[in-house]
PDB file of N, CA and C in Angstrom:
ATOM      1  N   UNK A   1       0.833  -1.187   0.000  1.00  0.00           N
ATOM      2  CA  UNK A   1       0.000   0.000   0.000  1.00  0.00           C
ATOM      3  C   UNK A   1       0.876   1.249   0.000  1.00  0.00           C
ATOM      4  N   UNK A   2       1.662   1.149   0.873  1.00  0.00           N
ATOM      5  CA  UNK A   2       2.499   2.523   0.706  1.00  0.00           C
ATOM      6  C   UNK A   2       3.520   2.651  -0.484  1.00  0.00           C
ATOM      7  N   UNK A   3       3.861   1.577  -0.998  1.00  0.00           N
ATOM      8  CA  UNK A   3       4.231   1.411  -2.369  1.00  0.00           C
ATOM      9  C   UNK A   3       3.568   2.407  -3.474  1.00  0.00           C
ATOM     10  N   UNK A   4       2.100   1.998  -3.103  1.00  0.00           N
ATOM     11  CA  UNK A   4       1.247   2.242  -4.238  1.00  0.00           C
ATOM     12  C   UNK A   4       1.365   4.268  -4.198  1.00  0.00           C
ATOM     13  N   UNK A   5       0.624   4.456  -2.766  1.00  0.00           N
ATOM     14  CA  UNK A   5       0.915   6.035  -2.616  1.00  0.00           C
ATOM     15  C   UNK A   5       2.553   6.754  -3.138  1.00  0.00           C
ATOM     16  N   UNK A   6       3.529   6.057  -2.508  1.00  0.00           N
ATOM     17  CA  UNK A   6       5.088   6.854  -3.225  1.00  0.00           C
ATOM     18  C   UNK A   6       4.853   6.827  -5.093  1.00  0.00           C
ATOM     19  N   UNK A   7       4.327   5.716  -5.089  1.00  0.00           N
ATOM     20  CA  UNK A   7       4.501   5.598  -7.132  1.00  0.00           C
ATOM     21  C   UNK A   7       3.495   6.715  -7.174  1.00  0.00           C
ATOM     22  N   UNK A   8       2.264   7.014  -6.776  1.00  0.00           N
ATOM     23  CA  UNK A   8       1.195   7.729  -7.538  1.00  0.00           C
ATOM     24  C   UNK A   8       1.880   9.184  -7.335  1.00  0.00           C
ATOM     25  N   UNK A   9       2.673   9.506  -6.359  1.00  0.00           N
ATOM     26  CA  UNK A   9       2.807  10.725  -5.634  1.00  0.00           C
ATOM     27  C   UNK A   9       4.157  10.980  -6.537  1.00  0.00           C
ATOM     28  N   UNK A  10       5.161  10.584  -6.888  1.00  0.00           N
ATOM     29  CA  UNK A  10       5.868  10.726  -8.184  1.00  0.00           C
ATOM     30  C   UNK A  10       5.680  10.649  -9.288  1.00  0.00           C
ATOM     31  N   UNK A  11       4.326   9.845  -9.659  1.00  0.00           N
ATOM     32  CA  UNK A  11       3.774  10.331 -11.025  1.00  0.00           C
ATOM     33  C   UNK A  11       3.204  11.637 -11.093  1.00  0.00           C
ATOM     34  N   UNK A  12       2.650  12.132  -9.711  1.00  0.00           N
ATOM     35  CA  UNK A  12       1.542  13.284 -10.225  1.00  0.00           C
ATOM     36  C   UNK A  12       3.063  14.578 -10.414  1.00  0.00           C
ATOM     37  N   UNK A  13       3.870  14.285  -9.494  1.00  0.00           N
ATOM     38  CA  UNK A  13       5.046  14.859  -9.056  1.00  0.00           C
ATOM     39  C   UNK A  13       5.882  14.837 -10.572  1.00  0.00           C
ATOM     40  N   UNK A  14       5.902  14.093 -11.748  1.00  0.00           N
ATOM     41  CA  UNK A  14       6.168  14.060 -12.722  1.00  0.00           C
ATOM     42  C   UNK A  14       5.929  15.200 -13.902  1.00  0.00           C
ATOM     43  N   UNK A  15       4.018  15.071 -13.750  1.00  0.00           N
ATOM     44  CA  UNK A  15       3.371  15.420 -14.840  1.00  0.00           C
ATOM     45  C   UNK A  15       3.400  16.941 -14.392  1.00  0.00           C
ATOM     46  N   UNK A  16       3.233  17.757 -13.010  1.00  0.00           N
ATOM     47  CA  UNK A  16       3.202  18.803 -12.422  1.00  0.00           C
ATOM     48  C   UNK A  16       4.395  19.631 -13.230  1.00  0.00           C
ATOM     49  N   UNK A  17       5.767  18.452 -13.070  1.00  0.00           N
ATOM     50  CA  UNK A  17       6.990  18.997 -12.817  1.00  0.00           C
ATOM     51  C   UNK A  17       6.750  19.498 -14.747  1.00  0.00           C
ATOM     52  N   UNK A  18       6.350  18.635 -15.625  1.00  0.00           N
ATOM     53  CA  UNK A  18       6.025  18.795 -16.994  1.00  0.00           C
ATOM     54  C   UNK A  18       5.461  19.691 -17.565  1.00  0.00           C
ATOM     55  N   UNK A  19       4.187  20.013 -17.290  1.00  0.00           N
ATOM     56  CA  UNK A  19       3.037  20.703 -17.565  1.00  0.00           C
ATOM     57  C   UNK A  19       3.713  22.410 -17.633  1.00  0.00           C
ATOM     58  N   UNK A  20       3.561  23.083 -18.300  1.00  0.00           N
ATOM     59  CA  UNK A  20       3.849  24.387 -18.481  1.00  0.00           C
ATOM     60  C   UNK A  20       3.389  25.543 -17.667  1.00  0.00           C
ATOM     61  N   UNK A  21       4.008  26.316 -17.224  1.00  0.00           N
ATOM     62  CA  UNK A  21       3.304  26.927 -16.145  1.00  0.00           C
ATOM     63  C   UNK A  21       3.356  28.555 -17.109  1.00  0.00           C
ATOM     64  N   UNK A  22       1.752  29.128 -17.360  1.00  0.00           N
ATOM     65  CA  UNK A  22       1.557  30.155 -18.150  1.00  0.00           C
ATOM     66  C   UNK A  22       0.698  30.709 -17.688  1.00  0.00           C
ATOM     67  N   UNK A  23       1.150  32.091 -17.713  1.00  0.00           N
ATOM     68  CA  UNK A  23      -0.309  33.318 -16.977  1.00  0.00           C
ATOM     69  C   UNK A  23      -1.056  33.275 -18.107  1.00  0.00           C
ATOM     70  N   UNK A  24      -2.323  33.990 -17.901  1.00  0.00           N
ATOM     71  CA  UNK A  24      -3.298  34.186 -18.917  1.00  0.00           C
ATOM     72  C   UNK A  24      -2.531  34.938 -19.717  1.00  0.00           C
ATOM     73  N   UNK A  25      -3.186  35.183 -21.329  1.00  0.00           N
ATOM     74  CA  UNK A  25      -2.761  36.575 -21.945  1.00  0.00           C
ATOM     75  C   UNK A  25      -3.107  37.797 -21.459  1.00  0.00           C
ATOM     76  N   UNK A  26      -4.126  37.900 -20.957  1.00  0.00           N
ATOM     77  CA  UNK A  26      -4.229  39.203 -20.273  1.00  0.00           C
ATOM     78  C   UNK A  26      -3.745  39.604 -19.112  1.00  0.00           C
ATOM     79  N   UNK A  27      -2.871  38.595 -17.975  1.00  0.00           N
ATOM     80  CA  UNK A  27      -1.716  38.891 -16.960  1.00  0.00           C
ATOM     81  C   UNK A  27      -0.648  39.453 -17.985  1.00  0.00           C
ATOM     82  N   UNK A  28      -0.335  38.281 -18.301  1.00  0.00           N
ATOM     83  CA  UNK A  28       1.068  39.148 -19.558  1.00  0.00           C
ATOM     84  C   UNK A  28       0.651  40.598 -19.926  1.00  0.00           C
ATOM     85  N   UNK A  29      -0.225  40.497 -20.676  1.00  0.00           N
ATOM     86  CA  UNK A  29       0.086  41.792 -21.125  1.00  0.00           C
ATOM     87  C   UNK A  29      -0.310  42.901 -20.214  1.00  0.00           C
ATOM     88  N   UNK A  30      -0.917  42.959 -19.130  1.00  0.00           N
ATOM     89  CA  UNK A  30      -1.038  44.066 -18.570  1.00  0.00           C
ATOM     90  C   UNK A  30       0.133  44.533 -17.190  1.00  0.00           C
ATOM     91  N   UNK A  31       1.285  43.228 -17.196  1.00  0.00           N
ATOM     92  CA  UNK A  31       2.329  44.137 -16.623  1.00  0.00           C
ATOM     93  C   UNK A  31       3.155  44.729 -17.455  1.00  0.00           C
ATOM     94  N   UNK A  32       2.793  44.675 -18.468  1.00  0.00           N
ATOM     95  CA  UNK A  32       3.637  45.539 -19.444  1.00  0.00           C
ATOM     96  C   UNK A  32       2.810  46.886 -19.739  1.00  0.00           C
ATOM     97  N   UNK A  33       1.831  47.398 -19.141  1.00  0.00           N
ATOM     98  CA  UNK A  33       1.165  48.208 -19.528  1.00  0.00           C
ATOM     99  C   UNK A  33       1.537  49.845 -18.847  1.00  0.00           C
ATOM    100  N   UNK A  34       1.939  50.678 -18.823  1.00  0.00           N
ATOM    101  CA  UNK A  34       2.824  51.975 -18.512  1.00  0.00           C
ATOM    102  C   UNK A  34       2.372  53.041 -19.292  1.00  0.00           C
ATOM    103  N   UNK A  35       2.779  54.447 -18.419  1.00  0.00           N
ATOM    104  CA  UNK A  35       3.086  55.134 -19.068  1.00  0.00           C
ATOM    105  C   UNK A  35       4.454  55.601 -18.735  1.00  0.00           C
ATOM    106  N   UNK A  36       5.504  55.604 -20.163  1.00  0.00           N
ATOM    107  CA  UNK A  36       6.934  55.502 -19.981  1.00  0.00           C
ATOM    108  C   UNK A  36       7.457  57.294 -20.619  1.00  0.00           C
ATOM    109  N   UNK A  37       7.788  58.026 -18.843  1.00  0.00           N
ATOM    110  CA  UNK A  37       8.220  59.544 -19.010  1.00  0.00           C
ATOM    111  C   UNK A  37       9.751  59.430 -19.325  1.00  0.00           C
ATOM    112  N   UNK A  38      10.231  60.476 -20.472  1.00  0.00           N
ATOM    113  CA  UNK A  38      11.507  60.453 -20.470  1.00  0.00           C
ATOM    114  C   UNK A  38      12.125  61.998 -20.780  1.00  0.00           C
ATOM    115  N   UNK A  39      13.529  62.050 -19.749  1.00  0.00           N
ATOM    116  CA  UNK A  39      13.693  63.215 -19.540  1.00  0.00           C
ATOM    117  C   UNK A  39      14.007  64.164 -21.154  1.00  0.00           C
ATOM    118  N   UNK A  40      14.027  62.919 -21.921  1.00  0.00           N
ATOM    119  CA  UNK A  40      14.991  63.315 -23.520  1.00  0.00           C
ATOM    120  C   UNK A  40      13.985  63.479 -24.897  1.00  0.00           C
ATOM    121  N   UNK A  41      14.338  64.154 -25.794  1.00  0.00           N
ATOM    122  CA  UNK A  41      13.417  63.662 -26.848  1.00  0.00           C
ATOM    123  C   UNK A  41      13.772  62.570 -26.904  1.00  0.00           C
ATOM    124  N   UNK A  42      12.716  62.136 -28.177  1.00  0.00           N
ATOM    125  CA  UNK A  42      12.691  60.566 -29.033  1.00  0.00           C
ATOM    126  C   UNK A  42      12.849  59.206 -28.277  1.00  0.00           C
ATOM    127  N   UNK A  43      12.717  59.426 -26.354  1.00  0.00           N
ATOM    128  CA  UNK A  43      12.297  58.219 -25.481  1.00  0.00           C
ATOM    129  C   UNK A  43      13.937  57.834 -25.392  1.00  0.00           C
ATOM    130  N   UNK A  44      14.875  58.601 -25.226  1.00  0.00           N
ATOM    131  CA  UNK A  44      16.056  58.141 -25.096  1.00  0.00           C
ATOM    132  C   UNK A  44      16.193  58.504 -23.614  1.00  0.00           C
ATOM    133  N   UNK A  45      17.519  57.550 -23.187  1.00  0.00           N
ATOM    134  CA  UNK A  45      17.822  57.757 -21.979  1.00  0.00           C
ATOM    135  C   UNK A  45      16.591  57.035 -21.072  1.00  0.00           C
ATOM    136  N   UNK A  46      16.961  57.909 -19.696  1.00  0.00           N
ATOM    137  CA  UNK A  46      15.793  56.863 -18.603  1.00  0.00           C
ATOM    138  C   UNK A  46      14.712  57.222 -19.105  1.00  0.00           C
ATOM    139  N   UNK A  47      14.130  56.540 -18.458  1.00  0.00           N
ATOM    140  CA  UNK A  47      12.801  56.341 -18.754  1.00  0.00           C
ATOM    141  C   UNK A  47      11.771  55.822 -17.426  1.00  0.00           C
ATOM    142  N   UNK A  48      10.703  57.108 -16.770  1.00  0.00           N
ATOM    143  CA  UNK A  48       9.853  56.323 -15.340  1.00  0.00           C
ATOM    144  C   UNK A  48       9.196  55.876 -16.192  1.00  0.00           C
ATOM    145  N   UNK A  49       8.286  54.845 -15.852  1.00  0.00           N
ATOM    146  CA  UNK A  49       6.544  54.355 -15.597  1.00  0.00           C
ATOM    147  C   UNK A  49       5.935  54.754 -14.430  1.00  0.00           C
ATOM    148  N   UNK A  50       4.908  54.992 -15.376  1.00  0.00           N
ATOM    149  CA  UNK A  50       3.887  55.362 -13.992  1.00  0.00           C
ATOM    150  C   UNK A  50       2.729  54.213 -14.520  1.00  0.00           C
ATOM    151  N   UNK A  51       2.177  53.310 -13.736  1.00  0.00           N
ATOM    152  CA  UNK A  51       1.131  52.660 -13.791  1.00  0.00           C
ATOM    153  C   UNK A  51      -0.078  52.669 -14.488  1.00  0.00           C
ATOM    154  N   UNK A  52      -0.548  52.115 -15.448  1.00  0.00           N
ATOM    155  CA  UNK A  52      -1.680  52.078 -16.447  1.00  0.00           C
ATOM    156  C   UNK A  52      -3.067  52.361 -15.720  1.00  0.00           C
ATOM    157  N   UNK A  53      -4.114  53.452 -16.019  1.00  0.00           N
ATOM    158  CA  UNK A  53      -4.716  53.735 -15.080  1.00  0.00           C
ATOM    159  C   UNK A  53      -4.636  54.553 -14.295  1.00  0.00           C
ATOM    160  N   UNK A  54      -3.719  54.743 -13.839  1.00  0.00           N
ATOM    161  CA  UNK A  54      -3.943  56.011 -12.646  1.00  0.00           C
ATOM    162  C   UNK A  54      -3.255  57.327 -13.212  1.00  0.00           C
ATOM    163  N   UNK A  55      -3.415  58.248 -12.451  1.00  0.00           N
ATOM    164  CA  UNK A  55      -3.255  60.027 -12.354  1.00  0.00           C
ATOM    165  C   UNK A  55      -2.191  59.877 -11.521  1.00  0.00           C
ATOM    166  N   UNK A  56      -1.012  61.085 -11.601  1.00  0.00           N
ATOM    167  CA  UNK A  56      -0.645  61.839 -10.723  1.00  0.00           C
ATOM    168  C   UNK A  56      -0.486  63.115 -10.746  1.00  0.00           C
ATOM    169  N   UNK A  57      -1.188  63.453  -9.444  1.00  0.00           N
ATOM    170  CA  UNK A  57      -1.550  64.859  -9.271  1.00  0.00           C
ATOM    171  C   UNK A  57      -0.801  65.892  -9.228  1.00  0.00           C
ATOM    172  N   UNK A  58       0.352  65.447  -8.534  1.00  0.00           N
ATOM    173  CA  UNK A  58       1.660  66.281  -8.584  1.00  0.00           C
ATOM    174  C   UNK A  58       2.930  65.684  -8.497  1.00  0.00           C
ATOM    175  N   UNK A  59       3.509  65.540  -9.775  1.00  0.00           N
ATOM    176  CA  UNK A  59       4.496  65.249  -9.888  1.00  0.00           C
ATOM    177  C   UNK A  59       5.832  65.120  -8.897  1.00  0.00           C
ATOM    178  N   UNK A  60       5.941  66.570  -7.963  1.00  0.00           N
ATOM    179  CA  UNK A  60       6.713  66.843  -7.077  1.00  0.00           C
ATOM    180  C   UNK A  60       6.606  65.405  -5.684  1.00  0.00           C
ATOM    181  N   UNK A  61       5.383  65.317  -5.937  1.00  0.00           N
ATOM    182  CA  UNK A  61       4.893  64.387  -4.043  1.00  0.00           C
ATOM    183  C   UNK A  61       5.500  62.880  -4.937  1.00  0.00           C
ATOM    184  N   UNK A  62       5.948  62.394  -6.099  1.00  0.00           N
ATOM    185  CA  UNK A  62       5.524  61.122  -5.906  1.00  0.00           C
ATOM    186  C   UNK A  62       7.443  60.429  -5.314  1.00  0.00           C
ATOM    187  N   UNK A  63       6.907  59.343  -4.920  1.00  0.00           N
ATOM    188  CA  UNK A  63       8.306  58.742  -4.893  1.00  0.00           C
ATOM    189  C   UNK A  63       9.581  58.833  -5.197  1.00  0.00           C
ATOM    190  N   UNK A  64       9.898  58.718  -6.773  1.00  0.00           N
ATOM    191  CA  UNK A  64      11.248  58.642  -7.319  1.00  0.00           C
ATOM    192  C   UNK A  64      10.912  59.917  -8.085  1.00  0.00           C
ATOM    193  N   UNK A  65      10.348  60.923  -7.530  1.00  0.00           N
ATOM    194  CA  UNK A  65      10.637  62.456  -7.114  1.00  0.00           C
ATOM    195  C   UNK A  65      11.991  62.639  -8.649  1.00  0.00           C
ATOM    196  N   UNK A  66      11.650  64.509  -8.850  1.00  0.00           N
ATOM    197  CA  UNK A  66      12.603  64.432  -9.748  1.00  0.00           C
ATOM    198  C   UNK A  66      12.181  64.438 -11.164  1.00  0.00           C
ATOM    199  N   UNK A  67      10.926  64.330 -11.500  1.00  0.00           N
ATOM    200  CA  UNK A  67      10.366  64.164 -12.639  1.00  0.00           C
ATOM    201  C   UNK A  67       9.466  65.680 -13.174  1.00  0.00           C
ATOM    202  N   UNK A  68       9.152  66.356 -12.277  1.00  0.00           N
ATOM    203  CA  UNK A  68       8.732  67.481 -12.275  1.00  0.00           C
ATOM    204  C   UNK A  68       8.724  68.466 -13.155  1.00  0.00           C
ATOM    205  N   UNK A  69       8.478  69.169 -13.918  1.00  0.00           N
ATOM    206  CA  UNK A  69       8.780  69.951 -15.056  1.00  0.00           C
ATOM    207  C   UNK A  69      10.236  69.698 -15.571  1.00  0.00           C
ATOM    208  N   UNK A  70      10.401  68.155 -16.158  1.00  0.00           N
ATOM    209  CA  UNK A  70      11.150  67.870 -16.728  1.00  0.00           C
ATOM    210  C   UNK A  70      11.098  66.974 -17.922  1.00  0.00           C
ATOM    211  N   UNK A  71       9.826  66.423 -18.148  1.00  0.00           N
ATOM    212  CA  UNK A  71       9.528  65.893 -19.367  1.00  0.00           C
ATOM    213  C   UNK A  71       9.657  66.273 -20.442  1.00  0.00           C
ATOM    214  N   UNK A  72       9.809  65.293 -21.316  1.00  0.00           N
ATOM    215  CA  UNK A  72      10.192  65.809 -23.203  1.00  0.00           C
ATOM    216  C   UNK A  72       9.810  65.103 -23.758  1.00  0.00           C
ATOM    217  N   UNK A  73       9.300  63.337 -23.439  1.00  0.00           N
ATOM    218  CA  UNK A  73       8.537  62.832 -24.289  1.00  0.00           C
ATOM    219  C   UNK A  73       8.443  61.778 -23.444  1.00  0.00           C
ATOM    220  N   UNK A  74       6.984  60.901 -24.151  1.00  0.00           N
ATOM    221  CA  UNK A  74       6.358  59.894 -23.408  1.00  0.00           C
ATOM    222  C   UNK A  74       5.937  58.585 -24.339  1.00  0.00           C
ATOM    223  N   UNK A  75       6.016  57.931 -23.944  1.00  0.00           N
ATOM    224  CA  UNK A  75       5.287  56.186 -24.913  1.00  0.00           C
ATOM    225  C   UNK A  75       4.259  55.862 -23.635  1.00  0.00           C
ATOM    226  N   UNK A  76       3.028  56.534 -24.255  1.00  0.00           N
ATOM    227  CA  UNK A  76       1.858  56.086 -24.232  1.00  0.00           C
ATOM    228  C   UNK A  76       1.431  54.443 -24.168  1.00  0.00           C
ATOM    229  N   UNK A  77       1.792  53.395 -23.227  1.00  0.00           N
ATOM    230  CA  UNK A  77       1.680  51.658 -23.693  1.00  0.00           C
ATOM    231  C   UNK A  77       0.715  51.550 -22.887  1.00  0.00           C
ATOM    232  N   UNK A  78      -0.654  52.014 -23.220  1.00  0.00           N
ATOM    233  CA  UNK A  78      -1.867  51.603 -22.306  1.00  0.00           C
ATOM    234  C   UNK A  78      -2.933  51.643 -23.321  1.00  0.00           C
ATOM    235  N   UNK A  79      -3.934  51.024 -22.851  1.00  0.00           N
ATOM    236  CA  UNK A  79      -5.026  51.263 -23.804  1.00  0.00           C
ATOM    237  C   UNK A  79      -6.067  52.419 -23.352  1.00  0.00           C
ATOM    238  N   UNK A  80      -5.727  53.544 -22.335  1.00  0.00           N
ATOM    239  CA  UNK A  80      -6.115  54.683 -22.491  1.00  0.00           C
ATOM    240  C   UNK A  80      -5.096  55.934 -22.887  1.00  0.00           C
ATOM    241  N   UNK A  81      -6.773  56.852 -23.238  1.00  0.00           N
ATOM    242  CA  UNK A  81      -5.648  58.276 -23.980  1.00  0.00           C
ATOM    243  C   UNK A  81      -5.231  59.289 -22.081  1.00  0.00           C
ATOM    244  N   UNK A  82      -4.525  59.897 -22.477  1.00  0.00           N
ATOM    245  CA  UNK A  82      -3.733  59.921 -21.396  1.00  0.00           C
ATOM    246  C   UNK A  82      -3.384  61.952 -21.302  1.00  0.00           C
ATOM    247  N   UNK A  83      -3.979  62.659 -20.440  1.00  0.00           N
ATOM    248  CA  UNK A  83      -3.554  63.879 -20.450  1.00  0.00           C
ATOM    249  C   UNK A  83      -2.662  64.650 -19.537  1.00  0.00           C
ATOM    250  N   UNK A  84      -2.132  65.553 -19.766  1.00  0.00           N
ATOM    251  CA  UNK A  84      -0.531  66.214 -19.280  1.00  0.00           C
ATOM    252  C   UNK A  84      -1.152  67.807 -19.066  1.00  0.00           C
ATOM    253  N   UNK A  85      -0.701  68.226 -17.769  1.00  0.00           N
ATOM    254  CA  UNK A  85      -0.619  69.334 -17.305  1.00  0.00           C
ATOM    255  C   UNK A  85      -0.067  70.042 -16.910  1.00  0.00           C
ATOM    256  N   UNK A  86       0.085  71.203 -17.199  1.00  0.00           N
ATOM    257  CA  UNK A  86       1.716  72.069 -16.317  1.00  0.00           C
ATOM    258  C   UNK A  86       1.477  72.553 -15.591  1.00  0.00           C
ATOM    259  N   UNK A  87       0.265  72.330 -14.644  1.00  0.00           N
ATOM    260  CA  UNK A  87       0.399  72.863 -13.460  1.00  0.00           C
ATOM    261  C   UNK A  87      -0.618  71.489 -12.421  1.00  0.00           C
ATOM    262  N   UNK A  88       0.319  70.789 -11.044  1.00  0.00           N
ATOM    263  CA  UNK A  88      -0.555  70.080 -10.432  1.00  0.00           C
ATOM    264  C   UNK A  88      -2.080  70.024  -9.971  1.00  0.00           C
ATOM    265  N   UNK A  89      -2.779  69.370  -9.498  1.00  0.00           N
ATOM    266  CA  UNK A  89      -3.792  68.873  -9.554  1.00  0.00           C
ATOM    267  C   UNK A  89      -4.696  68.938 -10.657  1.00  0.00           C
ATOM    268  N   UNK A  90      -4.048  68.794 -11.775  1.00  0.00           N
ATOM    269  CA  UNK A  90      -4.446  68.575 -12.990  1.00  0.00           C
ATOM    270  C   UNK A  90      -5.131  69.352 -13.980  1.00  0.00           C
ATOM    271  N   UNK A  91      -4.742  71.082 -13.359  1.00  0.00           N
ATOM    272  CA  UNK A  91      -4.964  72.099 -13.947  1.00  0.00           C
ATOM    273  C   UNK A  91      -4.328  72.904 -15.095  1.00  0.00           C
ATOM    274  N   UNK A  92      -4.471  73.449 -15.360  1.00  0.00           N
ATOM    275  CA  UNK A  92      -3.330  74.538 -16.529  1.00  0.00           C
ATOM    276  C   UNK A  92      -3.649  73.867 -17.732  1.00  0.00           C
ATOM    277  N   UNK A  93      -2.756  74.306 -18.912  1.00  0.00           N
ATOM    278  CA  UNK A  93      -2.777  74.054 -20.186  1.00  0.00           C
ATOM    279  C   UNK A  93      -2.236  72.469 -20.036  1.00  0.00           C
ATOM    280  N   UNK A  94      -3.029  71.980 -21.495  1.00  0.00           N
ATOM    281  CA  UNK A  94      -3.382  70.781 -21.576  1.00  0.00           C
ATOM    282  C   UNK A  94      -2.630  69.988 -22.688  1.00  0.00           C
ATOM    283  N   UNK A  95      -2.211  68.995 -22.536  1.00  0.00           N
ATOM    284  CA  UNK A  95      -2.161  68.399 -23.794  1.00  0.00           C
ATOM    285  C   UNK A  95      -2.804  66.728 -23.566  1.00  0.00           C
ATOM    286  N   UNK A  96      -2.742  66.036 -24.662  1.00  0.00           N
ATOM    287  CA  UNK A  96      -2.839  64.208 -24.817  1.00  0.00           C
ATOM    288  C   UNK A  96      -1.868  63.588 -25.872  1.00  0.00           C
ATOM    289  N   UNK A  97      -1.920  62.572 -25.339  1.00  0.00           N
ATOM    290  CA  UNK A  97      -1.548  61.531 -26.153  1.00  0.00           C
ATOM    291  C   UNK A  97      -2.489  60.038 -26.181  1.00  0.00           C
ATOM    292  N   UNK A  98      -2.641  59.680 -27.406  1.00  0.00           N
ATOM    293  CA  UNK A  98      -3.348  58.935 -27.595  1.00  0.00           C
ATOM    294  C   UNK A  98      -3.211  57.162 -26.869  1.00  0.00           C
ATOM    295  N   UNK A  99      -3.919  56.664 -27.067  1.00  0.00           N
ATOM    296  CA  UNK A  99      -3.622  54.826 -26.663  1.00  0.00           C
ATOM    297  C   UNK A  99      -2.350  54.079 -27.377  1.00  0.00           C
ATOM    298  N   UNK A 100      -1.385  53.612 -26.777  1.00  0.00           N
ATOM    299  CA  UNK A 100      -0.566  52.761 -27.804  1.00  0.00           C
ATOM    300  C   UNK A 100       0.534  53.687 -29.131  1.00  0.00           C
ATOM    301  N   UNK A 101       0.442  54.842 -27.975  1.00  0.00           N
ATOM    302  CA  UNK A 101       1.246  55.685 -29.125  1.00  0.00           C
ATOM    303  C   UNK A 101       2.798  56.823 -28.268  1.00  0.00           C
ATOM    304  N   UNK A 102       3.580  56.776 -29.234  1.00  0.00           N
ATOM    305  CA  UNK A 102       4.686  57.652 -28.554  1.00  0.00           C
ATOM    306  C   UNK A 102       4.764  58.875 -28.711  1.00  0.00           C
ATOM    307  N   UNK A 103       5.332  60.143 -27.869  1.00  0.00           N
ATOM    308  CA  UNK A 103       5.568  61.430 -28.737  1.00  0.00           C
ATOM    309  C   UNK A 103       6.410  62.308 -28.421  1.00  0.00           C
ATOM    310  N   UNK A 104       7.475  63.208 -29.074  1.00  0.00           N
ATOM    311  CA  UNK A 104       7.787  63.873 -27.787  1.00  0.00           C
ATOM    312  C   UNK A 104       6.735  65.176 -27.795  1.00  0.00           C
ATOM    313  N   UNK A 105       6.900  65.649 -26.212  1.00  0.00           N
ATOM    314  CA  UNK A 105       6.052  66.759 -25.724  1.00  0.00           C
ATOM    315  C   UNK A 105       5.948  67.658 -26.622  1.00  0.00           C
ATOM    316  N   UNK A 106       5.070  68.220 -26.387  1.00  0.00           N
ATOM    317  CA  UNK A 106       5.116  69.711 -27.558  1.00  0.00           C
ATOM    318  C   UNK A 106       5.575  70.766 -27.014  1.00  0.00           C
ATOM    319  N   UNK A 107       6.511  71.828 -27.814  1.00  0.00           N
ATOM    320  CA  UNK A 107       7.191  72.536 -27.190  1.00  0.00           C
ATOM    321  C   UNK A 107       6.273  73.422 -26.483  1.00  0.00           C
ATOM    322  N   UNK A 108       5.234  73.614 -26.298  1.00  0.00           N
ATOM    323  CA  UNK A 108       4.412  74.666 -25.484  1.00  0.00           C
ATOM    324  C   UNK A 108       4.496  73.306 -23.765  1.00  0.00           C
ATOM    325  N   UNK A 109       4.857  72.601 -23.816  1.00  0.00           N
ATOM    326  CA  UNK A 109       4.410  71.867 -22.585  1.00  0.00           C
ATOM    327  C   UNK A 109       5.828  70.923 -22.334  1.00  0.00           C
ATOM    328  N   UNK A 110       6.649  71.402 -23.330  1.00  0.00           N
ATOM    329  CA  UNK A 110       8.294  70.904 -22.543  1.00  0.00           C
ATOM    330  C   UNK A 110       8.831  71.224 -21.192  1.00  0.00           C
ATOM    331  N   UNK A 111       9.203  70.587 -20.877  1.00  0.00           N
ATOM    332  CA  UNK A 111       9.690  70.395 -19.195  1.00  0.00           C
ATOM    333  C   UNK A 111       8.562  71.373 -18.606  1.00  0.00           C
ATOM    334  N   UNK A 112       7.517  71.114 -18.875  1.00  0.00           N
ATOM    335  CA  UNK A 112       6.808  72.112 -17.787  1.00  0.00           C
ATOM    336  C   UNK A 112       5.317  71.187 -17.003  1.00  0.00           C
ATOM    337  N   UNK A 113       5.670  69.736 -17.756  1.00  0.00           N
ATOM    338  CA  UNK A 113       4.219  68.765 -16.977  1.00  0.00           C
ATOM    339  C   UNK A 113       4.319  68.481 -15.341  1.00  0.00           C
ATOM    340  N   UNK A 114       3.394  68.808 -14.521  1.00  0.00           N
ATOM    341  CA  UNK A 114       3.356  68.441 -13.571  1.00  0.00           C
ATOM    342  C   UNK A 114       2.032  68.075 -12.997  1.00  0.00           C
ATOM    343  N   UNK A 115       1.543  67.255 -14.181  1.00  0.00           N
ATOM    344  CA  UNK A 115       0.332  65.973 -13.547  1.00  0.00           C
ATOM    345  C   UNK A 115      -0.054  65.762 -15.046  1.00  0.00           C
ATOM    346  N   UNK A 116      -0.635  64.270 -14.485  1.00  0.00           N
ATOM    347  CA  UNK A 116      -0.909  63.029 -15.797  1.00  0.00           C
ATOM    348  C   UNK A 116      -2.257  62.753 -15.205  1.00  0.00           C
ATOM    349  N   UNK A 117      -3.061  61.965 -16.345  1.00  0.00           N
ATOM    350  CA  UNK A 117      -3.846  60.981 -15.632  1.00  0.00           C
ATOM    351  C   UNK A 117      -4.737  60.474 -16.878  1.00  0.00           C
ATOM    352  N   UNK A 118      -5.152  59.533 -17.027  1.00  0.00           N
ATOM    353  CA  UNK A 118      -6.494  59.197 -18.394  1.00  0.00           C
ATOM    354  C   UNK A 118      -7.436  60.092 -18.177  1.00  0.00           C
ATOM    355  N   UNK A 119      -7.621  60.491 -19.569  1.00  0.00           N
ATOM    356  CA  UNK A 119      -9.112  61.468 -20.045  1.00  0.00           C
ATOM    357  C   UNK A 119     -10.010  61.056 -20.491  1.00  0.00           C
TER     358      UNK A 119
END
């Protein structure tokens, strides 16, 4: 009998070890989903993400700080359109960028964004 349990318990222990281990397509693709700020034209150099979905209100308060009226262009990798403000809580002159698209800033709103969020 205990024979029987070690064999079954290394077979299942087999097929487990076999079997492919895969997130859905829609896990995959939505940790790849960002919006990617960069201090440079044409997305060169660093590059933050900020999380697909959300706003930030003021650039100055967030974490890795430093981003603040310093933008020059962005890759849009979300499936919302996405708007930019030069002045926090999401006031002042405006711009967007569309879903799934890159750009650099427009010179009326170079280094001067300080809040994002979907529109």
């Amino acid at each position: 009998m205990k024979k029987r349990i070690v064999g079954a318990a290394v077979a299942v222990g087999a097929a487990l070890a076999l079997a492919p281990l895969t997130a859905s397509p829609a896990a995959a693709e939505d940790a790849h989903l960002s919006i990617c700020l960069s201090y440079n034209l044409e997305g060169a150099g660093n590059c933050q993400s900020a999380g697909a979905g959300y706003g930030i209100s003021n650039l100055k308060e967030v974490a890795w700080g430093g981003w603040n009226d310093t933008i020059s262009s962005v890759n849009n990798r979300t499936p919302y359109r996405y708007c930019f403000y030069v002045d926090a809580g999401y006031q002042g002159t405006s711009w967007s960028i569309d879903p799934w698209q890159w750009s650099n800033v427009p010179s009326y709103m170079d280094n001067k964004i300080s809040s994002l969020r979907p529109c």
